[in-house]
N, C-alpha and C. Protein backbone atom coordinates (compact mmCIF):
# COMPACT_ATOMS: atom_id res chain seq x y z
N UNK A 1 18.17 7.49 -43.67
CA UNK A 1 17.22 6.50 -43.21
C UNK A 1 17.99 5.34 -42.57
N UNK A 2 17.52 4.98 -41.32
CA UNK A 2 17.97 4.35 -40.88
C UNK A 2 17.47 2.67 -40.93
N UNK A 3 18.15 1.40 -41.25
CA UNK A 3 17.22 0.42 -41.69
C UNK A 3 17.74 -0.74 -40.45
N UNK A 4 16.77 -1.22 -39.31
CA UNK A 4 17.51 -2.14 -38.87
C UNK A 4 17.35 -3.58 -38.86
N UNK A 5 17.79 -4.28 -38.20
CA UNK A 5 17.58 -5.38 -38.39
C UNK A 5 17.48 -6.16 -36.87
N UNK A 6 16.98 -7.23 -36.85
CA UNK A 6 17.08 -8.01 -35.65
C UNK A 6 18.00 -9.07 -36.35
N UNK A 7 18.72 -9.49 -35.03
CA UNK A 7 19.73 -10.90 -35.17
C UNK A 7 18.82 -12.34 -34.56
N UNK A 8 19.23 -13.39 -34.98
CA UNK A 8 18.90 -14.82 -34.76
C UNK A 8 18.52 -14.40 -32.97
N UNK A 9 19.54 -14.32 -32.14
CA UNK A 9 19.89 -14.03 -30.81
C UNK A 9 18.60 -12.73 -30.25
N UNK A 10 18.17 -11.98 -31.06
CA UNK A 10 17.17 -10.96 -30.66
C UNK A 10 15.77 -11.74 -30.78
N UNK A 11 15.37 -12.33 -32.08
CA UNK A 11 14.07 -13.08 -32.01
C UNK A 11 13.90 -14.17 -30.66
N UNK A 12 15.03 -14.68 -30.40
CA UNK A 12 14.52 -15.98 -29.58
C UNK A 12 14.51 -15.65 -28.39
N UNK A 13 15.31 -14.59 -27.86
CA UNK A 13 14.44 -13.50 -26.41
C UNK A 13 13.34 -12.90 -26.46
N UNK A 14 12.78 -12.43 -27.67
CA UNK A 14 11.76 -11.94 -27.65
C UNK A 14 10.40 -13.19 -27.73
N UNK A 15 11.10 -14.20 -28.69
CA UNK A 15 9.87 -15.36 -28.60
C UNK A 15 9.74 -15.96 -27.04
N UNK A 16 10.87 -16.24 -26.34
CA UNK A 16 11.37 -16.66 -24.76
C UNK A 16 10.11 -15.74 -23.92
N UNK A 17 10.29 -14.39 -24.21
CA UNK A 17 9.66 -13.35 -23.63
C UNK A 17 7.88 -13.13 -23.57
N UNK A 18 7.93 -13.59 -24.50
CA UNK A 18 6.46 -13.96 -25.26
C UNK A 18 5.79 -15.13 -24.74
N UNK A 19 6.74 -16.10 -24.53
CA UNK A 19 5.93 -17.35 -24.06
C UNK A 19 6.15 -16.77 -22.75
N UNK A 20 6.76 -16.24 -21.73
CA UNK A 20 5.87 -16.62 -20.33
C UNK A 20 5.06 -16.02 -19.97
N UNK A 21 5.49 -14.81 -20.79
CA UNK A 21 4.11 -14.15 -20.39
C UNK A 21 2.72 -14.82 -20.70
N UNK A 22 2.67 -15.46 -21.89
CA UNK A 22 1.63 -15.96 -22.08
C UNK A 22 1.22 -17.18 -21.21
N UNK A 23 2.18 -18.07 -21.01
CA UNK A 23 2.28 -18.84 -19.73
C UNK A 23 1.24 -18.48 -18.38
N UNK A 24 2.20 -17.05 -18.33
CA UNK A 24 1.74 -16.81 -17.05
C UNK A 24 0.35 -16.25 -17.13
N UNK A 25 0.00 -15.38 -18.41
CA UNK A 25 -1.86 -14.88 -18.45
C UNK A 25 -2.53 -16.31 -18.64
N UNK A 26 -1.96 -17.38 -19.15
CA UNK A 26 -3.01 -18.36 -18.93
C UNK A 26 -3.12 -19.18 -18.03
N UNK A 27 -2.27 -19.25 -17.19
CA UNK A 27 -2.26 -19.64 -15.83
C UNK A 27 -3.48 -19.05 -14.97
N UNK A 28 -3.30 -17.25 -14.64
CA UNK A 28 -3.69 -16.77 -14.19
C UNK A 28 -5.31 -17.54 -14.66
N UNK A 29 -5.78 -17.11 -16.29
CA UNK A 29 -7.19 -17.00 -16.78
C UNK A 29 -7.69 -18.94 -16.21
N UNK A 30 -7.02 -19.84 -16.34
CA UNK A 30 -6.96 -21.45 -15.80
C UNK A 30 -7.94 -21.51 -14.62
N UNK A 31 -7.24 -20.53 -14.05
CA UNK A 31 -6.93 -20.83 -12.73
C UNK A 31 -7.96 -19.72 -11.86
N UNK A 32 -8.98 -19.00 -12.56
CA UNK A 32 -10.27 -18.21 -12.19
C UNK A 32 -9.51 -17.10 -11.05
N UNK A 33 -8.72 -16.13 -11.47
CA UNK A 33 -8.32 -15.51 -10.55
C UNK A 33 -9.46 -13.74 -10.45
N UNK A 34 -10.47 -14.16 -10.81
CA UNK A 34 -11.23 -12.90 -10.37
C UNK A 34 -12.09 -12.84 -9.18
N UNK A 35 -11.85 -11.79 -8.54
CA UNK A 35 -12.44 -11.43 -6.88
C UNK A 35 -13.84 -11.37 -7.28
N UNK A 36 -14.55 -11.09 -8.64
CA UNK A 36 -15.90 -10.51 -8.60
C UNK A 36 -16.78 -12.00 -8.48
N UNK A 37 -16.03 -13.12 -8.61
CA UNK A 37 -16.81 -14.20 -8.09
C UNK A 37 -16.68 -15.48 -6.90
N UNK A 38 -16.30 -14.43 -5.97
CA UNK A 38 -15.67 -15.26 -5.03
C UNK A 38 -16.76 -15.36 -4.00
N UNK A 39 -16.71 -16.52 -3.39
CA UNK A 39 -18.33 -16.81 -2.72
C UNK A 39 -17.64 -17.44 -1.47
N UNK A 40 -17.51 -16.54 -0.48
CA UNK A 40 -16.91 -16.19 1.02
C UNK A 40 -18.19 -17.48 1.74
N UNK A 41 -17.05 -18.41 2.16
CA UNK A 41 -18.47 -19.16 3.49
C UNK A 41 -18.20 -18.20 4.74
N UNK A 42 -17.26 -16.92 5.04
CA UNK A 42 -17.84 -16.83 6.11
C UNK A 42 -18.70 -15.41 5.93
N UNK A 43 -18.49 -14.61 7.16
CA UNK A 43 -19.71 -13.76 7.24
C UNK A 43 -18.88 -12.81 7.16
N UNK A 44 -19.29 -11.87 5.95
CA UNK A 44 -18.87 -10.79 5.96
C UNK A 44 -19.76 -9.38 6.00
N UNK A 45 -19.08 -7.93 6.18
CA UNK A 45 -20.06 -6.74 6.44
C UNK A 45 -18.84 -5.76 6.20
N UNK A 46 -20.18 -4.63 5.48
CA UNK A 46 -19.19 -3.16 5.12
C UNK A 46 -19.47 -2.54 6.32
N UNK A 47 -19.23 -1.63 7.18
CA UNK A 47 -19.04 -0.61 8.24
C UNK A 47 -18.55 0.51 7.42
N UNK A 48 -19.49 1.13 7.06
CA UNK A 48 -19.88 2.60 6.79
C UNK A 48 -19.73 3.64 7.38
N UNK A 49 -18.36 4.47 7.64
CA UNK A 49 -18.29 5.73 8.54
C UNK A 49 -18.18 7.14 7.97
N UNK A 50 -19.38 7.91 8.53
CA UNK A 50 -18.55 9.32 8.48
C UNK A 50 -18.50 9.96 9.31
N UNK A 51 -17.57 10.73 9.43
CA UNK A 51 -17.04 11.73 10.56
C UNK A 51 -15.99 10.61 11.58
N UNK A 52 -15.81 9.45 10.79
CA UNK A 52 -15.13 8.48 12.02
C UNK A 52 -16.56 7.94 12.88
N UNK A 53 -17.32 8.02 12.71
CA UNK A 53 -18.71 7.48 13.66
C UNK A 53 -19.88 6.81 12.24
N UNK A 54 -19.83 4.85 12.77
CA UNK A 54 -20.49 4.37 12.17
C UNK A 54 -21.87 4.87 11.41
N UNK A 55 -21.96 4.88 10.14
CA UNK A 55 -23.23 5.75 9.60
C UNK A 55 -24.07 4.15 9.12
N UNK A 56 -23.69 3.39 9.09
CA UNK A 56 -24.42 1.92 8.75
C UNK A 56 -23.54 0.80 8.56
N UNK A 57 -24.02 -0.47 8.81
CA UNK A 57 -23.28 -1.42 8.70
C UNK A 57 -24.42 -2.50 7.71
N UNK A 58 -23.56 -3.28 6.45
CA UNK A 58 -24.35 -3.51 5.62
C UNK A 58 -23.75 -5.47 5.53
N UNK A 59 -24.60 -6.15 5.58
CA UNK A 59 -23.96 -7.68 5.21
C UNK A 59 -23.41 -7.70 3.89
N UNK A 60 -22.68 -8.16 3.66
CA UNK A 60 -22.47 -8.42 1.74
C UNK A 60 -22.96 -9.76 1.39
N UNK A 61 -23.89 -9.55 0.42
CA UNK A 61 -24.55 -10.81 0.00
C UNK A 61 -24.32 -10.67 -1.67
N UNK A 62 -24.86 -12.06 -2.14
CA UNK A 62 -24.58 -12.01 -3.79
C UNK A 62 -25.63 -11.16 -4.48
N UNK A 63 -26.86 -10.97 -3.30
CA UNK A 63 -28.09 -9.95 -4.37
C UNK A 63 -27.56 -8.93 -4.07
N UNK A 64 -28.03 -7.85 -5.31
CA UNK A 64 -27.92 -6.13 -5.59
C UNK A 64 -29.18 -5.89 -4.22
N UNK A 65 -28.20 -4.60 -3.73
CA UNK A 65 -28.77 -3.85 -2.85
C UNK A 65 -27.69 -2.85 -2.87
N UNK A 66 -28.70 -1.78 -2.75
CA UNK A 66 -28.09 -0.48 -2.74
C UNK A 66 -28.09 0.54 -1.31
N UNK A 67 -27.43 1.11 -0.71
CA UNK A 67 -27.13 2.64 0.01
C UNK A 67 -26.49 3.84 -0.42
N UNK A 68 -27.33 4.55 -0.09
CA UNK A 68 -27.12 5.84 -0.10
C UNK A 68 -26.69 6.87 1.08
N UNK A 69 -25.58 7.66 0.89
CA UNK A 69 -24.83 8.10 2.27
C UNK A 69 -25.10 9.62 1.43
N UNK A 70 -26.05 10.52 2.37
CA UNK A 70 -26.19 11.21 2.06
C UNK A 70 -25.22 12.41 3.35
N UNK A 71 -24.92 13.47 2.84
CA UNK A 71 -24.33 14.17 4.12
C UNK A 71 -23.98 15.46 3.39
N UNK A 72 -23.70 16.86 4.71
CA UNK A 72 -23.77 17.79 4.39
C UNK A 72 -22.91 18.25 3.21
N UNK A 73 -21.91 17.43 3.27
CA UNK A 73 -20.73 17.67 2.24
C UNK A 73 -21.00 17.08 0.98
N UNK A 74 -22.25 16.22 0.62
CA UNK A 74 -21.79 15.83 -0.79
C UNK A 74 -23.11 14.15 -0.32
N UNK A 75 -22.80 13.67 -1.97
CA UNK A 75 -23.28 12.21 -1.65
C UNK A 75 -22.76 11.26 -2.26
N UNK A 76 -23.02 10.13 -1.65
CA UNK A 76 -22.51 8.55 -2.34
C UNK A 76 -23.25 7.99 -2.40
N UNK A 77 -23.17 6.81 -3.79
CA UNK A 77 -24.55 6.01 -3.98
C UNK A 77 -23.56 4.47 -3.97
N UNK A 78 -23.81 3.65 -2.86
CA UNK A 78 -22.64 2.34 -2.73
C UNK A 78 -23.72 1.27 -3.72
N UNK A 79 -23.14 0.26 -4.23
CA UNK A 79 -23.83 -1.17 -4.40
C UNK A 79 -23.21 -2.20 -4.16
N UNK A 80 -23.88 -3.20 -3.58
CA UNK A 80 -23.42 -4.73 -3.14
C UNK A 80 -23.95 -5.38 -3.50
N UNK A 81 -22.80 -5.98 -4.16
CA UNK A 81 -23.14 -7.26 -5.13
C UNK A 81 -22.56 -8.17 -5.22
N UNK A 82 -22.45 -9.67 -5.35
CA UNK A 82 -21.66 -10.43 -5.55
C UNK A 82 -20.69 -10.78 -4.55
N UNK A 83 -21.09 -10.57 -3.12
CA UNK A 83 -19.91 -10.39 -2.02
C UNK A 83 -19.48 -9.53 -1.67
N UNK A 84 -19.76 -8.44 -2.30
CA UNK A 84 -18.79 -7.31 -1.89
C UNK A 84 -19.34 -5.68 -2.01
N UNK A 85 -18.94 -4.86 -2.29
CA UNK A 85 -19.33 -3.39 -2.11
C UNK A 85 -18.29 -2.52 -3.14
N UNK A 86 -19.09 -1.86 -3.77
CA UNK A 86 -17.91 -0.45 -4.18
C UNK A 86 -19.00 1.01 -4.68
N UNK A 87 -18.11 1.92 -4.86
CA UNK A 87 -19.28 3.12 -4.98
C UNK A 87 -19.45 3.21 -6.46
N UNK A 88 -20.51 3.73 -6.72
CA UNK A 88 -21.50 3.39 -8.45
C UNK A 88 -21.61 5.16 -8.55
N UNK A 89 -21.93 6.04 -7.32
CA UNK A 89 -22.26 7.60 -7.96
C UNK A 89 -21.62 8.25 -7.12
N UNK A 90 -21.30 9.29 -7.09
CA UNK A 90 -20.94 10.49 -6.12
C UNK A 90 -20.91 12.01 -7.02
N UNK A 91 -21.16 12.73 -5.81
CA UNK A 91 -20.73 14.07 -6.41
C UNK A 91 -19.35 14.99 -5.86
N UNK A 92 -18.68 14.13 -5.50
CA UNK A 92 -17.46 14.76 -5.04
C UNK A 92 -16.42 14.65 -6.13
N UNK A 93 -15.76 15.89 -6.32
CA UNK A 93 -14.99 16.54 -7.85
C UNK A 93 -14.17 15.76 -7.96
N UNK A 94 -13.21 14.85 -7.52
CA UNK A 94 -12.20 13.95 -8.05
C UNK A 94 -12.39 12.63 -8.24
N UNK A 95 -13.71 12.12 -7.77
CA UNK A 95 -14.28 10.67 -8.22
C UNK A 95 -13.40 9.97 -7.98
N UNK A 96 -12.49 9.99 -6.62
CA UNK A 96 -11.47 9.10 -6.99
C UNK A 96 -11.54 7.66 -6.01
N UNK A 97 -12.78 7.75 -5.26
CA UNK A 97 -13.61 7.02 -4.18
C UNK A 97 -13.73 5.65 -5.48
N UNK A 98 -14.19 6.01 -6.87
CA UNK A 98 -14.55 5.20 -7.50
C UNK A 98 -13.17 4.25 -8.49
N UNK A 99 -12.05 4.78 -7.83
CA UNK A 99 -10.68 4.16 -8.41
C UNK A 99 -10.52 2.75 -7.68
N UNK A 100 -11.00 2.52 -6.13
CA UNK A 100 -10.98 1.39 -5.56
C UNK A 100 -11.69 0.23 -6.33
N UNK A 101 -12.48 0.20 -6.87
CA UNK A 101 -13.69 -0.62 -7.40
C UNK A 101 -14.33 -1.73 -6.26
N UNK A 102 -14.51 -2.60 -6.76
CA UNK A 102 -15.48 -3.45 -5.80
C UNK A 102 -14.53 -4.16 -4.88
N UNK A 103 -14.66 -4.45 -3.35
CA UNK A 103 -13.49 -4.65 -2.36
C UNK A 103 -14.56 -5.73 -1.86
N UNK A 104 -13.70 -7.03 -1.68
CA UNK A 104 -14.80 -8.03 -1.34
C UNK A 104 -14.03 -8.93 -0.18
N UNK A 105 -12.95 -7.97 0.54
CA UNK A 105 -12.09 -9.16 1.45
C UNK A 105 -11.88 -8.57 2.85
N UNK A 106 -12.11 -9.34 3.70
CA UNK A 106 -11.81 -8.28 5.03
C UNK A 106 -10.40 -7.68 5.35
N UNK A 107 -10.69 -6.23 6.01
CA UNK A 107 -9.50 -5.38 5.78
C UNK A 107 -9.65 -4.52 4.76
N UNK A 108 -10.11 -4.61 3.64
CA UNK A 108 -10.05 -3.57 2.30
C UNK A 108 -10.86 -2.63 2.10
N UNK A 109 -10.63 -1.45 2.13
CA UNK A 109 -11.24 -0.35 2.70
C UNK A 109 -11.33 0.75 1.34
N UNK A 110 -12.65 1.56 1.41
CA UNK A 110 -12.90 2.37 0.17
C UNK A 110 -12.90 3.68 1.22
N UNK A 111 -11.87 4.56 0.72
CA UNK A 111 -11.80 6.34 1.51
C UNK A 111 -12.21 7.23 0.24
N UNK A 112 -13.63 8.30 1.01
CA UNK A 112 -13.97 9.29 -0.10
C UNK A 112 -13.68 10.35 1.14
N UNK A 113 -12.42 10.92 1.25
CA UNK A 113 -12.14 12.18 1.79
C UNK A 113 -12.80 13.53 1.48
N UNK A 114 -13.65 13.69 0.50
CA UNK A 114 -14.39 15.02 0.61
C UNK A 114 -15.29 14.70 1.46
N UNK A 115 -16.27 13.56 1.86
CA UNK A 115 -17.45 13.09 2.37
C UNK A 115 -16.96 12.66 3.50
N UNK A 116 -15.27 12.47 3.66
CA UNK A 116 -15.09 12.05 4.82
C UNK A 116 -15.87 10.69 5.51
N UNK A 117 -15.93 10.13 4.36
CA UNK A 117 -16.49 8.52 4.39
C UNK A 117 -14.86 7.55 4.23
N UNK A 118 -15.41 6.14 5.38
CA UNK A 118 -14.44 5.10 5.01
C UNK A 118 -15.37 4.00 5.17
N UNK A 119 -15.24 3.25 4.14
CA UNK A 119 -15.99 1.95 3.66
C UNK A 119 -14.94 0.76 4.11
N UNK A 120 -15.32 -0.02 5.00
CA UNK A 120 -13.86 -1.30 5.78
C UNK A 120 -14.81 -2.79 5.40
N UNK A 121 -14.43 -3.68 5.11
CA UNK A 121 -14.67 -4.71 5.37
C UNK A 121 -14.48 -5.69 6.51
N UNK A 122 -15.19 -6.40 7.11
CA UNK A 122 -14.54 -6.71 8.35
C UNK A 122 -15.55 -8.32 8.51
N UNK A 123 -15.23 -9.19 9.31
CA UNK A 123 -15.78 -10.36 9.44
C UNK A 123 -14.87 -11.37 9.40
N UNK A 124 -15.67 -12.64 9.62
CA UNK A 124 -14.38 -13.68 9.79
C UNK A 124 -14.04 -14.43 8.55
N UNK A 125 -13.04 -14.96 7.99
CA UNK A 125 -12.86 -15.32 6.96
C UNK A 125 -12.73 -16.61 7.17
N UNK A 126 -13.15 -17.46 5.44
CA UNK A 126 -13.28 -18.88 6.16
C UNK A 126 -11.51 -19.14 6.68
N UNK A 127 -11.86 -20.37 6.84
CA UNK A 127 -10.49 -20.80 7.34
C UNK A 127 -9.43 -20.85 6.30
N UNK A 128 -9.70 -21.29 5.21
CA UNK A 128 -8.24 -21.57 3.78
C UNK A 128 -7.68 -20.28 3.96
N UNK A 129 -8.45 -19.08 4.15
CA UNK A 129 -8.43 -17.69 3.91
C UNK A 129 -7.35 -17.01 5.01
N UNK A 130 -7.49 -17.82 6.54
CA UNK A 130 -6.84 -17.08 7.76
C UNK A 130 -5.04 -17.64 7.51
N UNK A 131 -5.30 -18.71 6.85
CA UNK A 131 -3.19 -18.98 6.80
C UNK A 131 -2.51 -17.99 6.63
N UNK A 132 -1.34 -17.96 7.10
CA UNK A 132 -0.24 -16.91 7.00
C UNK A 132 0.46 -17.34 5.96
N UNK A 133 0.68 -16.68 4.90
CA UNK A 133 1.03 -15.94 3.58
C UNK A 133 2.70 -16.23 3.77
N UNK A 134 3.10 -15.25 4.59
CA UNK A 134 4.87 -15.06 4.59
C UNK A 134 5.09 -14.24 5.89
N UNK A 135 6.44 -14.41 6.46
CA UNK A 135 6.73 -13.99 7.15
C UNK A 135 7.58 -12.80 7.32
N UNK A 136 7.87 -11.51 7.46
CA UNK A 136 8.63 -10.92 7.38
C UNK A 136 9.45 -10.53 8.58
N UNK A 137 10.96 -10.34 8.81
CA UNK A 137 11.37 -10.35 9.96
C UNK A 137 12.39 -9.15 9.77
């Protein structure tokens, strides 16, 4: 049997280790970092394609409203809510359309390749939103 022990020098990395993380989850929780309540002043819309050819284009608003993309291959049941869009049903075997979850920013796109559906966000974002981030060269 093996019996071990921690040294003085092992606890206080692990306590070190402990605080930033916690630091940093309460920063994050402070500081309201969830997308599911983010309230866009500008205008945003899902563009709904299958086959590559627009099948609907939907505003995103904070009320529930639902579409349904029905097609020879299969179906999807989308909902928009809260700003944004993600898919709630399908019958395509790997469900993996439903790994994206709710996408509420322009550019962010939901692909269900059996249905050969792509869900894009697109519209103008307010202004805080258009700054450039970083540069890469």
């Amino acid at each position: 049997m093996i019996h071990r022990t921690f040294k003085q020098g092992d606890l206080v990395l692990i306590a070190v280790i402990l605080s930033i993380a916690l630091l940093i989850l309460g920063a994050r929780w402070v500081l309201g970092s969830s997308e599911a309540t983010v309230n866009p002043t500008g205008n945003y819309h899902a563009t709904i394609k299958v086959d590559n050819k627009i099948y609907k284009t939907v505003e995103l608003t904070a009320e529930t409203q639902y579409v349904e993309v029905q097609t020879s291959r299969g179906y999807d049941r989308l909902k928009i809510h809260d700003y944004g869009i993600e898919v709630i049903e399908s019958d395509c075997p790997q469900k993996i359309c439903f790994t994206f979850g709710q996408i509420t920013k322009p550019g962010d796109v939901i692909i269900c390749l059996p249905l050969r559906m792509i869900i894009e966000i697109g519209g103008q974002a307010p202004d805080s939103q258009t700054e450039i981030d970083a540069e890469v060269y």
